[in-house]
Protein backbone atom coordinates (compact mmCIF):
# COMPACT_ATOMS: atom_id res chain seq x y z
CA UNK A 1 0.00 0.00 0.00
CA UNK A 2 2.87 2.11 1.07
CA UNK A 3 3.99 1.56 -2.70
CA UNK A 4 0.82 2.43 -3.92
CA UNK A 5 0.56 5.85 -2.59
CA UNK A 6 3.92 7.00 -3.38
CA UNK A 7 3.19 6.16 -7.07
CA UNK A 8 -0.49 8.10 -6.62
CA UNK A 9 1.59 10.80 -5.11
CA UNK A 10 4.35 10.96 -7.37
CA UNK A 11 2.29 10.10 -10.83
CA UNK A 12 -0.07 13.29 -9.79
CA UNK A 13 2.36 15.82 -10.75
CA UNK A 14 3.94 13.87 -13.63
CA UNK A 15 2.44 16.19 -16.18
CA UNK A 16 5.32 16.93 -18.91
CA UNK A 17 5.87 15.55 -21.88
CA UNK A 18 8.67 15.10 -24.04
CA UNK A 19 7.39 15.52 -27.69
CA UNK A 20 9.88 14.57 -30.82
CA UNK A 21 8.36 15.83 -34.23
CA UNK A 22 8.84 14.83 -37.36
CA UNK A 23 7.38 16.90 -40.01
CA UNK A 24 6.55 15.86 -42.94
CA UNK A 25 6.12 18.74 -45.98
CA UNK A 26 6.76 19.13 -49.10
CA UNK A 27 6.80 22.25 -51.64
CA UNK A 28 6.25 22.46 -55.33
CA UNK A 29 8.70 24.82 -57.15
CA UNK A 30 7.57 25.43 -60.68
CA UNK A 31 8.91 28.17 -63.52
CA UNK A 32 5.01 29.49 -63.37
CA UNK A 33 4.97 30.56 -60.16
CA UNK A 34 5.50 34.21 -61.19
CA UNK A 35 2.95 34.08 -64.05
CA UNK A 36 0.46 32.26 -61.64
CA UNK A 37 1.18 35.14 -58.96
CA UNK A 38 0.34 37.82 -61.14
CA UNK A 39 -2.66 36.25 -62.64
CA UNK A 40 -4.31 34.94 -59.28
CA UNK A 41 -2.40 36.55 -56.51
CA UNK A 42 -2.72 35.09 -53.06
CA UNK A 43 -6.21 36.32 -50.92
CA UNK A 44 -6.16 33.59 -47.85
CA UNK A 45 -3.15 32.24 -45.84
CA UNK A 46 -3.60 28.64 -45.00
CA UNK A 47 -1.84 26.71 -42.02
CA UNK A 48 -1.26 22.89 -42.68
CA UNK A 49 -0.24 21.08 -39.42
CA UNK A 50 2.81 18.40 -40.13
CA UNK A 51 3.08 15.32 -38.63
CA UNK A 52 3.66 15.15 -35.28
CA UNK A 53 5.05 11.52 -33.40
CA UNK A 54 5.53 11.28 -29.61
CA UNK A 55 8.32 8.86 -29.10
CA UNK A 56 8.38 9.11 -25.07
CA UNK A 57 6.25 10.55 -21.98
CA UNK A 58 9.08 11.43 -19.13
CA UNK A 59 6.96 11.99 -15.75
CA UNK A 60 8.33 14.64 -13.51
CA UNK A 61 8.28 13.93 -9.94
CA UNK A 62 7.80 17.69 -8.80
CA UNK A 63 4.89 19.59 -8.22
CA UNK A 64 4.33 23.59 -7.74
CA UNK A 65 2.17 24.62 -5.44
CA UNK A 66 2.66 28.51 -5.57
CA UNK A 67 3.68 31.20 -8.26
CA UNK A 68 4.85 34.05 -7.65
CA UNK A 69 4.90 37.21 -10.15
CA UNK A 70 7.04 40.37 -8.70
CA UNK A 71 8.07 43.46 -10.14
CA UNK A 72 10.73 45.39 -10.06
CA UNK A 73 11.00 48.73 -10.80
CA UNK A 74 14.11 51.64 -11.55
CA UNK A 75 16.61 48.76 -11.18
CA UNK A 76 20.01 51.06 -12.28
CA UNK A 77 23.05 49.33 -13.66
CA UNK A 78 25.72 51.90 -13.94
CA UNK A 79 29.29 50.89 -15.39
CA UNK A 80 32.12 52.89 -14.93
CA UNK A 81 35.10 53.70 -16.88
CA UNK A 82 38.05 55.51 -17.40
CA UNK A 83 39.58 57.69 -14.99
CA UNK A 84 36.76 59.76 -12.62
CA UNK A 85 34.31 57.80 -14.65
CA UNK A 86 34.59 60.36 -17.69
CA UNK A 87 33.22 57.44 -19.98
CA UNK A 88 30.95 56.17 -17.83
CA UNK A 89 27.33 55.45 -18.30
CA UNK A 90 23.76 54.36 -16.68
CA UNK A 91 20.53 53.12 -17.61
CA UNK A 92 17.50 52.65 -15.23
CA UNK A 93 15.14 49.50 -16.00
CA UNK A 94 11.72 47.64 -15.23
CA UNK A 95 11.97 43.94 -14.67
CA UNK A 96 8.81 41.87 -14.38
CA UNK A 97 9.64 38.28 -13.45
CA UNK A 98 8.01 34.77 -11.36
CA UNK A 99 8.92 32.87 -8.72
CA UNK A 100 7.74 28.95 -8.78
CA UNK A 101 8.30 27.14 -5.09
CA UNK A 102 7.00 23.34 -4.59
CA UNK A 103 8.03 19.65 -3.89
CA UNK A 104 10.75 17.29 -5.37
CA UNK A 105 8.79 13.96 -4.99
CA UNK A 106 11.68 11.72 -6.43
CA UNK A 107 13.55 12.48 -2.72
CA UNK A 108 10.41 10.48 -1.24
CA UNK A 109 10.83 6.29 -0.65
CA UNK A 110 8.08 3.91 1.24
CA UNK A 111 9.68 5.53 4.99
CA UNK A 112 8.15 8.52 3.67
CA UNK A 113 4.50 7.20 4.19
CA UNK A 114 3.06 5.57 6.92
CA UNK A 115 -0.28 4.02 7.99
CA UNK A 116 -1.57 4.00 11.64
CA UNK A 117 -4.61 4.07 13.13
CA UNK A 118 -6.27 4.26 10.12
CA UNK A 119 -4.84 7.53 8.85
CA UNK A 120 -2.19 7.95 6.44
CA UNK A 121 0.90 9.82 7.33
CA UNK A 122 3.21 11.69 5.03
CA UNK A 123 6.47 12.94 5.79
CA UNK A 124 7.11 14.92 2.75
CA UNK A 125 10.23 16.80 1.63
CA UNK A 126 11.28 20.24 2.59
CA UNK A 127 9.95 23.09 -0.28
CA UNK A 128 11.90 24.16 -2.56
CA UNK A 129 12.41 27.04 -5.26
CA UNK A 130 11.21 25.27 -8.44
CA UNK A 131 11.98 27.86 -10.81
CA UNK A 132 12.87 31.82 -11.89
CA UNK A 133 12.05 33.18 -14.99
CA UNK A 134 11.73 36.62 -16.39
CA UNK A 135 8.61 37.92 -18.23
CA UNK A 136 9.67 41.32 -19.37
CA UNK A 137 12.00 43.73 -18.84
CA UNK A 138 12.83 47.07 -19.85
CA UNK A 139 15.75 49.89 -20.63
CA UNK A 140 14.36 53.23 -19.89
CA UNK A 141 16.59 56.36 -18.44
CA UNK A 142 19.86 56.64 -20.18
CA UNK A 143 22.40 58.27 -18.84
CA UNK A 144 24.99 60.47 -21.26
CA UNK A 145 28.24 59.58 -21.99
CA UNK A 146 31.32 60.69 -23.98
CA UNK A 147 32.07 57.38 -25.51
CA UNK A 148 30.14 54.40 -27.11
CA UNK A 149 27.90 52.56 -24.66
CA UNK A 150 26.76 48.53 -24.85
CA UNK A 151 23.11 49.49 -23.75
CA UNK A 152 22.07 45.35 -24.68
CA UNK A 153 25.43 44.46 -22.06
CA UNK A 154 23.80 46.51 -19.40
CA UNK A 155 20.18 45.34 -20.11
CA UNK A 156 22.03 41.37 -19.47
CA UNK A 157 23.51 42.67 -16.33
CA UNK A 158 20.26 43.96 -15.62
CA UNK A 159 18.49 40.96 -15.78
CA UNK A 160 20.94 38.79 -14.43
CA UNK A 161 20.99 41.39 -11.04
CA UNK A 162 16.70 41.11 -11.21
CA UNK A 163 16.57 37.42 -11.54
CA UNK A 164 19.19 37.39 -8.67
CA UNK A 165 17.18 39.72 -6.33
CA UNK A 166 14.14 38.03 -7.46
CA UNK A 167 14.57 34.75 -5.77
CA UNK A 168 15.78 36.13 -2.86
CA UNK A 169 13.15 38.47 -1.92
CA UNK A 170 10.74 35.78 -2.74
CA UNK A 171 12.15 33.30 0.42
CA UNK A 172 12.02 36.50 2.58
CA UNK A 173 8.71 37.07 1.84
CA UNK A 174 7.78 33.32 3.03
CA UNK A 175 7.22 31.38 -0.43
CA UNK A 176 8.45 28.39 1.02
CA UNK A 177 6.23 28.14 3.70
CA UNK A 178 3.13 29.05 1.27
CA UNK A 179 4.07 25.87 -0.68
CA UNK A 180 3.98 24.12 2.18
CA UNK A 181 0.95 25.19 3.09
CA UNK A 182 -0.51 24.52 -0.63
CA UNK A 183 0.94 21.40 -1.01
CA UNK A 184 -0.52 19.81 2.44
CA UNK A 185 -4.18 20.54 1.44
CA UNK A 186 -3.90 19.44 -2.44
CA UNK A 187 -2.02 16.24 -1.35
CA UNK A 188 -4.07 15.53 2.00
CA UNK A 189 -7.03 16.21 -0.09
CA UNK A 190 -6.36 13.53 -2.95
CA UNK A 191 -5.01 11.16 -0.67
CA UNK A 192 -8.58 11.40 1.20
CA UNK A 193 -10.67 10.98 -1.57
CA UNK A 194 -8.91 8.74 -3.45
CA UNK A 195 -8.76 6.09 -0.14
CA UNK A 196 -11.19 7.65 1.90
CA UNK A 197 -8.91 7.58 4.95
CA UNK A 198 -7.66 10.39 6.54
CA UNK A 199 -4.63 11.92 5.92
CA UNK A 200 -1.34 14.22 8.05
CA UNK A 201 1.08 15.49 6.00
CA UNK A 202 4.20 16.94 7.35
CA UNK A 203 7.51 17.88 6.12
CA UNK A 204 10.74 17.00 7.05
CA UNK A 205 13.40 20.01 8.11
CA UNK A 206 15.20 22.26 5.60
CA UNK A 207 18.68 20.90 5.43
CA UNK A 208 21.46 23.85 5.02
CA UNK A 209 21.20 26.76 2.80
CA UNK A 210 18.25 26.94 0.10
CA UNK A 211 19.67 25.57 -2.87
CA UNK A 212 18.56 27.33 -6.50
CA UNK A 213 17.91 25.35 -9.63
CA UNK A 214 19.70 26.28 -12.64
CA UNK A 215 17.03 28.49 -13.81
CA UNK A 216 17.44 30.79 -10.80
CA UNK A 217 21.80 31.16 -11.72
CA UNK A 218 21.51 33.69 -14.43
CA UNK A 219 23.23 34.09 -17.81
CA UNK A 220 26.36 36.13 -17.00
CA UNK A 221 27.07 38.48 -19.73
CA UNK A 222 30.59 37.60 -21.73
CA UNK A 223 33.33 39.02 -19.41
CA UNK A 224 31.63 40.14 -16.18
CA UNK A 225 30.84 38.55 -12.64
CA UNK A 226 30.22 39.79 -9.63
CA UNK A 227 33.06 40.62 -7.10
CA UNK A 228 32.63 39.34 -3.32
CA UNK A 229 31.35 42.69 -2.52
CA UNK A 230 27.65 42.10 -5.06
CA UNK A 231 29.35 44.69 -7.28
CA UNK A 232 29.69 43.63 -11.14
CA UNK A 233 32.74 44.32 -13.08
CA UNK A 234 34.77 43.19 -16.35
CA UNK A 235 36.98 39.78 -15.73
CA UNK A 236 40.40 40.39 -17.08
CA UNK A 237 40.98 37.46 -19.61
């Protein structure tokens, strides 16, 4: 039964798939093409789908319980140059990005779920940050300067420093314990309808410092990286 649950558990957030497509098309290239298109010139637009073959479903033992959307807003990256900064320049910029927190089922075995008194108990893992993306952002504000600026360099840094800030405000503000919170009622809940017996979820401690996935370590722009002081400057190669 133990065995059974855990796959419930597990195989209710298993929702991606892995799609492979072949497409199939073809195109007929004649020398009348520009007599036809000047005789009957196009009027409609027509979409033909190709073939499309799914050659594996990969489950994915997570689920997210809570997103989070924050904004950021007059986020200035400033790079300096040159002696007294005489070729220096700014730009200001808005950064609209989410935060995704839930559980990594595939840490879970058959210690992880117990059945007692005729309840069902689940000792679930800690929360974790699932994901950090960013939706939009935006270069406003430039500063003036006396040379040539990289405006796209500083928009990288830009987002790099949001996504960054992003992820931590998000654990200050208490996502973790929200999925918690979210994921104790949507699992306690299946588990209870689908056996009919009660269920206590709980989760086991957070172990060391939150760790980030991959999506949450930012694209460093070509030649930068922040010093141990959070300030960014140019790598010497």
């Amino acid at each position: 039964m133990k065995e059974a649950i855990k796959f419930i558990v597990s195989n209710f957030v298993s929702i991606a798939l892995l799609i492979i497509g072949i497409v199939i098309g073809g195109y007929l290239i004649g020398a009348v093409h520009n007599v036809r298109d000047f005789l009957f010139p196009e009027s409609a637009a027509y979409v033909r789908s190709p073939l499309t073959i799914v050659n594996s479903i990969n489950g994915i033992g997570q689920l997210v319980t809570v997103t989070s959307e924050i904004h950021k807003v007059d986020l200035e990256i400033e790079i300096k140059r040159w002696v007294g900064n005489i070729g220096g320049y700014s730009a200001n910029h808005i950064a609209i990005g989410a935060i995704e927190a839930g559980i990594d089922f595939d840490a879970m075995n058959e210690d992880n779920i117990r059945y007692e008194n005729d309840t069902y108990s689940l000792t679930l893992p800690a929360p974790v940050i699932t994901s950090c993306r960013i939706e939009y952002i935006d270069q406003n504000e430039y500063s003036f300067t006396l040379l040539s600026a990289d405006w796209d360099m500083v928009r990288q840094i830009a987002q790099a420093e949001a996504i960054m800030q992003f992820a931590k405000i998000m654990i200050e503000e208490g996502v973790l314990e929200r999925a918690e919170e979210e994921t104790a009622l949507r699992i306690g809940n299946f588990v209870r309808e689908l056996t009919g017996k009660p269920a206590h979820v709980e989760f086991a401690a957070q172990a060391g410092e939150i760790e980030l996935p991959e999506s949450c370590q930012p694209y460093t722009p070509s030649g930068w990286a922040k010093d141990q002081n959070g300030a960014w400057k140019r790598v010497e190669s």
